[in-house]
C-alpha atoms as a PDB file:
ATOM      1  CA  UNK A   1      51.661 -34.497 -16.450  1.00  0.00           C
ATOM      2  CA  UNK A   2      54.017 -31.968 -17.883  1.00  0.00           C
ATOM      3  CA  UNK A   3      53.539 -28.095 -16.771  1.00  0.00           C
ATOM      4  CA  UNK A   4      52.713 -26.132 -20.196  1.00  0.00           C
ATOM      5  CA  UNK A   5      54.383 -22.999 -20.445  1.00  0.00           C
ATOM      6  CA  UNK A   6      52.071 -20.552 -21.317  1.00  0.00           C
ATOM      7  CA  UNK A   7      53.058 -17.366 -22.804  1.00  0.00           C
ATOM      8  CA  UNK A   8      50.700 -14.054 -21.242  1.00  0.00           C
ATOM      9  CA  UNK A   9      51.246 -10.921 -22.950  1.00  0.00           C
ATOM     10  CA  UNK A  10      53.187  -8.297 -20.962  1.00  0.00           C
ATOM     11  CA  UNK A  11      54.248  -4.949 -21.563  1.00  0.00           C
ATOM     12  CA  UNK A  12      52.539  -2.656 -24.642  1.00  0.00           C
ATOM     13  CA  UNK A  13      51.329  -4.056 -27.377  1.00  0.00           C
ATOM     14  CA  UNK A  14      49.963  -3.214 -30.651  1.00  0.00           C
ATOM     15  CA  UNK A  15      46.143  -2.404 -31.016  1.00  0.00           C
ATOM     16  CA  UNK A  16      43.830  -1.684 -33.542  1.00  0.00           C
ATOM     17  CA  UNK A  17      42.157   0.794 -31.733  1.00  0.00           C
ATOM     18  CA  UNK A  18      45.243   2.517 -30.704  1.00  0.00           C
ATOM     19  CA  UNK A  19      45.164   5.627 -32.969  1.00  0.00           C
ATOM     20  CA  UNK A  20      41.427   6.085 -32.263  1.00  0.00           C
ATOM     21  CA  UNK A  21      42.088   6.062 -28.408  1.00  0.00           C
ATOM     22  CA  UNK A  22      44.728   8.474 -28.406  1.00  0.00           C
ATOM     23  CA  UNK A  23      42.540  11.121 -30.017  1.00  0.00           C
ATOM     24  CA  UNK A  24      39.538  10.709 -27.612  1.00  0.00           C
ATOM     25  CA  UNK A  25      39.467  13.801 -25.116  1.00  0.00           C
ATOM     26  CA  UNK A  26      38.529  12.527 -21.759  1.00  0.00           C
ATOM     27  CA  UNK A  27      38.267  15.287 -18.766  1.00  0.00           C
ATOM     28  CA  UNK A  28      40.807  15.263 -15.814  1.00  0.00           C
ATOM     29  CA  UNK A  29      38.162  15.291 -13.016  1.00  0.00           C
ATOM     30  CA  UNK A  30      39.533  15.621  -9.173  1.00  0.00           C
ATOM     31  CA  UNK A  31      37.801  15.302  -5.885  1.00  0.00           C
ATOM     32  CA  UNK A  32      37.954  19.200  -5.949  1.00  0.00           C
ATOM     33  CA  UNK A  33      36.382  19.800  -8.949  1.00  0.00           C
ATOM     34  CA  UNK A  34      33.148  18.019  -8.412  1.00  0.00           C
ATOM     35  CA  UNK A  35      30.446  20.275  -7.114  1.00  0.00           C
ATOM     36  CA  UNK A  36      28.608  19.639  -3.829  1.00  0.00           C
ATOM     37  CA  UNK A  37      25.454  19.831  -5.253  1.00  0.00           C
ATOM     38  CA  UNK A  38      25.313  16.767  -7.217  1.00  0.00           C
ATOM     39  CA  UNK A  39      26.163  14.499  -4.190  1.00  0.00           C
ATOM     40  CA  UNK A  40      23.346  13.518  -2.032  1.00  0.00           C
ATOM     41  CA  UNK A  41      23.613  11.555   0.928  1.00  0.00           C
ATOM     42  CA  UNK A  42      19.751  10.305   2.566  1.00  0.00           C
ATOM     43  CA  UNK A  43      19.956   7.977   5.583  1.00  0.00           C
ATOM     44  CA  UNK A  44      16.341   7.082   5.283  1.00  0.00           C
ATOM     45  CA  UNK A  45      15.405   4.021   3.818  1.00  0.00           C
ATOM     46  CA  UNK A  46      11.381   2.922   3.182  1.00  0.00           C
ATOM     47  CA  UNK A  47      10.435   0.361   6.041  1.00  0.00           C
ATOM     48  CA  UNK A  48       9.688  -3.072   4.252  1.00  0.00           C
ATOM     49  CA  UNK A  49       8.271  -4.810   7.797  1.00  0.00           C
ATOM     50  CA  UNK A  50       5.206  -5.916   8.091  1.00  0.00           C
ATOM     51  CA  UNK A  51       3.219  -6.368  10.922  1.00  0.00           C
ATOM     52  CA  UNK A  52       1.024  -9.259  11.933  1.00  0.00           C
ATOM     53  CA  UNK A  53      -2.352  -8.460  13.968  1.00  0.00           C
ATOM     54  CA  UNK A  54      -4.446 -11.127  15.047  1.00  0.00           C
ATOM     55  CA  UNK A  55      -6.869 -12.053  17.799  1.00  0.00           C
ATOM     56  CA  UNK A  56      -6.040 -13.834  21.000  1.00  0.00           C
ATOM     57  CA  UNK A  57      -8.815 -16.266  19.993  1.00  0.00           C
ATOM     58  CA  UNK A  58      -7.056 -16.546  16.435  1.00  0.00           C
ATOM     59  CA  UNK A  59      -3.290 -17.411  17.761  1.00  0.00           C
ATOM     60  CA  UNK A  60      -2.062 -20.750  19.078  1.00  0.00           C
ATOM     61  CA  UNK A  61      -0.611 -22.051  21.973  1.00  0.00           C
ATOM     62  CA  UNK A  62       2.387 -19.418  22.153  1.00  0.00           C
ATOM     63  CA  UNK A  63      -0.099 -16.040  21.227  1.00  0.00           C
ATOM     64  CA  UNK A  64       1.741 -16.991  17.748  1.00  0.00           C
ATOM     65  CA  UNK A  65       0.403 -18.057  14.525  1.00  0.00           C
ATOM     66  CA  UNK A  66       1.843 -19.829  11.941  1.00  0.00           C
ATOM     67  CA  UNK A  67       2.396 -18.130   8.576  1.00  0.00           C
ATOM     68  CA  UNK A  68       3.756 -18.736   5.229  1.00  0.00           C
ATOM     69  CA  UNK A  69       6.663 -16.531   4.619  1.00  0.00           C
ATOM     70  CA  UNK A  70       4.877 -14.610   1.603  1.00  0.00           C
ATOM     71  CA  UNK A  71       2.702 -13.340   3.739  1.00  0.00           C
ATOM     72  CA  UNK A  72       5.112 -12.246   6.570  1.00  0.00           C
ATOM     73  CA  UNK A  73       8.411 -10.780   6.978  1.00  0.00           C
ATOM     74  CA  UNK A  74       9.737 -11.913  10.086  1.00  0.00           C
ATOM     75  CA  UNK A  75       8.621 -14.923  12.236  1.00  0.00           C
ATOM     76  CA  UNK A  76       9.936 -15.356  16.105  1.00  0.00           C
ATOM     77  CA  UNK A  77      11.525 -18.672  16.825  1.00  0.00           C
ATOM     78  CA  UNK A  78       9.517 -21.217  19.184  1.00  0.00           C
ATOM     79  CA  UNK A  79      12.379 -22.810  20.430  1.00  0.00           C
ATOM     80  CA  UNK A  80      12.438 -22.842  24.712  1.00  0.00           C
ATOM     81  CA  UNK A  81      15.291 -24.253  26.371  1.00  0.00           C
ATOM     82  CA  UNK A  82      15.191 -25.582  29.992  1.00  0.00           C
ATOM     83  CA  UNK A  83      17.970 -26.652  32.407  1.00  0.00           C
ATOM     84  CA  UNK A  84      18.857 -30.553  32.697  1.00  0.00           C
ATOM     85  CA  UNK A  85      18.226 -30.488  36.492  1.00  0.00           C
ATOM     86  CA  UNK A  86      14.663 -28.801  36.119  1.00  0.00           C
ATOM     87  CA  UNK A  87      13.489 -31.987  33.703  1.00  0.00           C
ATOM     88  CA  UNK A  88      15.278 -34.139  36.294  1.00  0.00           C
ATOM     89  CA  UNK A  89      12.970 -33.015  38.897  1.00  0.00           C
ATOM     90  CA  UNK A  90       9.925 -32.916  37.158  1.00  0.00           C
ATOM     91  CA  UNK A  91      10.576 -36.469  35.748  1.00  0.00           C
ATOM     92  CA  UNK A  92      10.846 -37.789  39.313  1.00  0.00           C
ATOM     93  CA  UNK A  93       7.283 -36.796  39.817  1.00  0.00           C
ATOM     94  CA  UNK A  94       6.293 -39.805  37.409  1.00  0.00           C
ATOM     95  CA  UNK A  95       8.327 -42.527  38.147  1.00  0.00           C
ATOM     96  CA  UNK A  96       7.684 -45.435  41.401  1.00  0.00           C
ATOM     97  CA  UNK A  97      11.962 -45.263  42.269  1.00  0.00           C
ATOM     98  CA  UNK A  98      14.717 -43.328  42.423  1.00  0.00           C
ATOM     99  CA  UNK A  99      16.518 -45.117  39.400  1.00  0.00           C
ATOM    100  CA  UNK A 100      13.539 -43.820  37.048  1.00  0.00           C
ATOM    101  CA  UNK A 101      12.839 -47.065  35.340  1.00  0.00           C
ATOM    102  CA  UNK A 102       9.607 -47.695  36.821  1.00  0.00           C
ATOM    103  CA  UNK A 103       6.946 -44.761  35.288  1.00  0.00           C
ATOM    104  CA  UNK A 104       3.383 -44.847  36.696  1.00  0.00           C
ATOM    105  CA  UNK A 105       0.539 -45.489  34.627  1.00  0.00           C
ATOM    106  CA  UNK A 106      -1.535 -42.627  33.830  1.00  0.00           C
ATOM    107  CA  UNK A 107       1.099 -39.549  33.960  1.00  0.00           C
ATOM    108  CA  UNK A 108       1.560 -39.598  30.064  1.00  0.00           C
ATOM    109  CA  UNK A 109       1.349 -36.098  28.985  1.00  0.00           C
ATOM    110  CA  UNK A 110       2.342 -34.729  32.138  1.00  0.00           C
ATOM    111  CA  UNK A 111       5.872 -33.351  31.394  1.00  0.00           C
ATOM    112  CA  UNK A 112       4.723 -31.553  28.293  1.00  0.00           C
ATOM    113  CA  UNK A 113       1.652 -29.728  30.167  1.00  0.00           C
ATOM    114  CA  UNK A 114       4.040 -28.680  32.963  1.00  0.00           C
ATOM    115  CA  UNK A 115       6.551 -27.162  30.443  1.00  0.00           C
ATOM    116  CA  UNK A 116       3.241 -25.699  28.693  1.00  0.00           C
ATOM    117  CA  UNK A 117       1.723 -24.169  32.216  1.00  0.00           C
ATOM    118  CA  UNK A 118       5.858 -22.841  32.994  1.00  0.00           C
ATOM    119  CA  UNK A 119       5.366 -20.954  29.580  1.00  0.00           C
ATOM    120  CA  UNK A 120       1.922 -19.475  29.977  1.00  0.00           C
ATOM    121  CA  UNK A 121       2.994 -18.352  33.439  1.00  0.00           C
ATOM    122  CA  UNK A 122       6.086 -16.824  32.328  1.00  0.00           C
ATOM    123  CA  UNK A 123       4.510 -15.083  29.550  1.00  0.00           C
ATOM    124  CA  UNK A 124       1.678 -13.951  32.100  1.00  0.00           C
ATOM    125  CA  UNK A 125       4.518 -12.499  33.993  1.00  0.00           C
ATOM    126  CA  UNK A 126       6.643 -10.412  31.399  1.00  0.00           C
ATOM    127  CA  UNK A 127       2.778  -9.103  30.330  1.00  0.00           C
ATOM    128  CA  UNK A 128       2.907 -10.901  27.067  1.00  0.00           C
ATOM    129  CA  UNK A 129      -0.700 -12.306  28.014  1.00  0.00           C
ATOM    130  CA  UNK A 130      -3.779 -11.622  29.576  1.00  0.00           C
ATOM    131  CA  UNK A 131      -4.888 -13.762  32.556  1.00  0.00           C
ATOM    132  CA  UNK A 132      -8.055 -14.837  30.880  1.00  0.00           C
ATOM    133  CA  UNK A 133      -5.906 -16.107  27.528  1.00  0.00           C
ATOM    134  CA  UNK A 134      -3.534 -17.546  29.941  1.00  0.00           C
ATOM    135  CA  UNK A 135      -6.444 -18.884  32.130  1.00  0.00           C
ATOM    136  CA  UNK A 136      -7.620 -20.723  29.062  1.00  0.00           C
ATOM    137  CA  UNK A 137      -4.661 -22.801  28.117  1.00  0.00           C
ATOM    138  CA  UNK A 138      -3.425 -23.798  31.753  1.00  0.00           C
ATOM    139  CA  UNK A 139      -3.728 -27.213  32.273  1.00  0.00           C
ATOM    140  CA  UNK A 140      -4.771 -29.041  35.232  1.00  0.00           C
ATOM    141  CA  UNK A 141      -2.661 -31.640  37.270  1.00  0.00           C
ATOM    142  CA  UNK A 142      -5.467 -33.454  39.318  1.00  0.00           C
ATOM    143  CA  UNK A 143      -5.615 -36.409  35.932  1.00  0.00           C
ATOM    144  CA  UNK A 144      -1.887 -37.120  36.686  1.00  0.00           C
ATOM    145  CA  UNK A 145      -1.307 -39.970  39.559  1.00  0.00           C
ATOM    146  CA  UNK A 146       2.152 -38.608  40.769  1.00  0.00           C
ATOM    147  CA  UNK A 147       4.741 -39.536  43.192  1.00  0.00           C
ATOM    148  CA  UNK A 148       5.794 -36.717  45.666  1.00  0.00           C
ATOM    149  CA  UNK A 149       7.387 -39.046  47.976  1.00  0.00           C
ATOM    150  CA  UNK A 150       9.759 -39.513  44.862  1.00  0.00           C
ATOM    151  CA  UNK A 151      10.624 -35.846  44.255  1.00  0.00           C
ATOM    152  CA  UNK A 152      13.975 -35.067  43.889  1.00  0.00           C
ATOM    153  CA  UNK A 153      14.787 -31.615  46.469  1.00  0.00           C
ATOM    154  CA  UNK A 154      17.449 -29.741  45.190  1.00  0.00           C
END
């Protein structure tokens, strides 16, 4: 495809409107000139957070309830991240060997309540929670059949 030479105007050109703008008075303002009365500088700005109250009874597993984002300005994340060698170790718990490929009936559900009890505890700890509200959503280990002989020591 061939380039097209366009032609832009440059330089001064003829207007219309030429005679018309050279009359117009326009004031020659500087920095000096402009009184310090007319500029006002405010560093406070009207606080647009809101902030959710509930009760302990009312929230969900994390003390946090879900809500629709009209209704809220700012939600927390619920992500938790733990270290490879922690799940290692509790895995181990429910498996027969060493090689985990043989998992004992029954212990379905026990990873997630340990990860759930870790979280309550911690939470207890930083003084997030009460102990009753913590007390309330422990769960208890005596359902789970596990395998201590198999527990990986670090």
């Amino acid at each position: 495809m061939p380039r097209i030479n366009r032609k832009k105007p440059t330089g001064d050109f003829e207007s219309v409107f030429d005679e018309e703008l050279e009359e117009l008075e326009t004031p020659n303002d500087t920095i000096d000139s402009i009184p310090e009365t007319e500029v006002t500088v405010s560093n406070s700005f009207p606080s647009d957070k809101e902030t959710i109250t509930e009760n302990f009874n009312e929230a969900n597993r994390f003390g946090l309830s879900k809500t629709s984002k009209s209704t809220s300005s700012e939600l927390v994340a619920r992500t938790f991240k733990y270290k490879k060698e922690t799940i290692q170790r509790v895995e181990s718990l429910v498996y027969k060997d060493q090689r985990h490929s043989k998992k004992i009936p029954g212990t379905k559900g026990f990873i997630s309540d340990f990860m759930d009890n870790a979280i309550w505890q911690h939470l207890l700890q930083l003084g997030l929670a009460t102990e009753e509200e913590v007390q309330k959503h422990l769960n208890s280990y005596s359902k789970y059949p596990l395998n201590f002989d198999n527990y990986e020591k670090k």
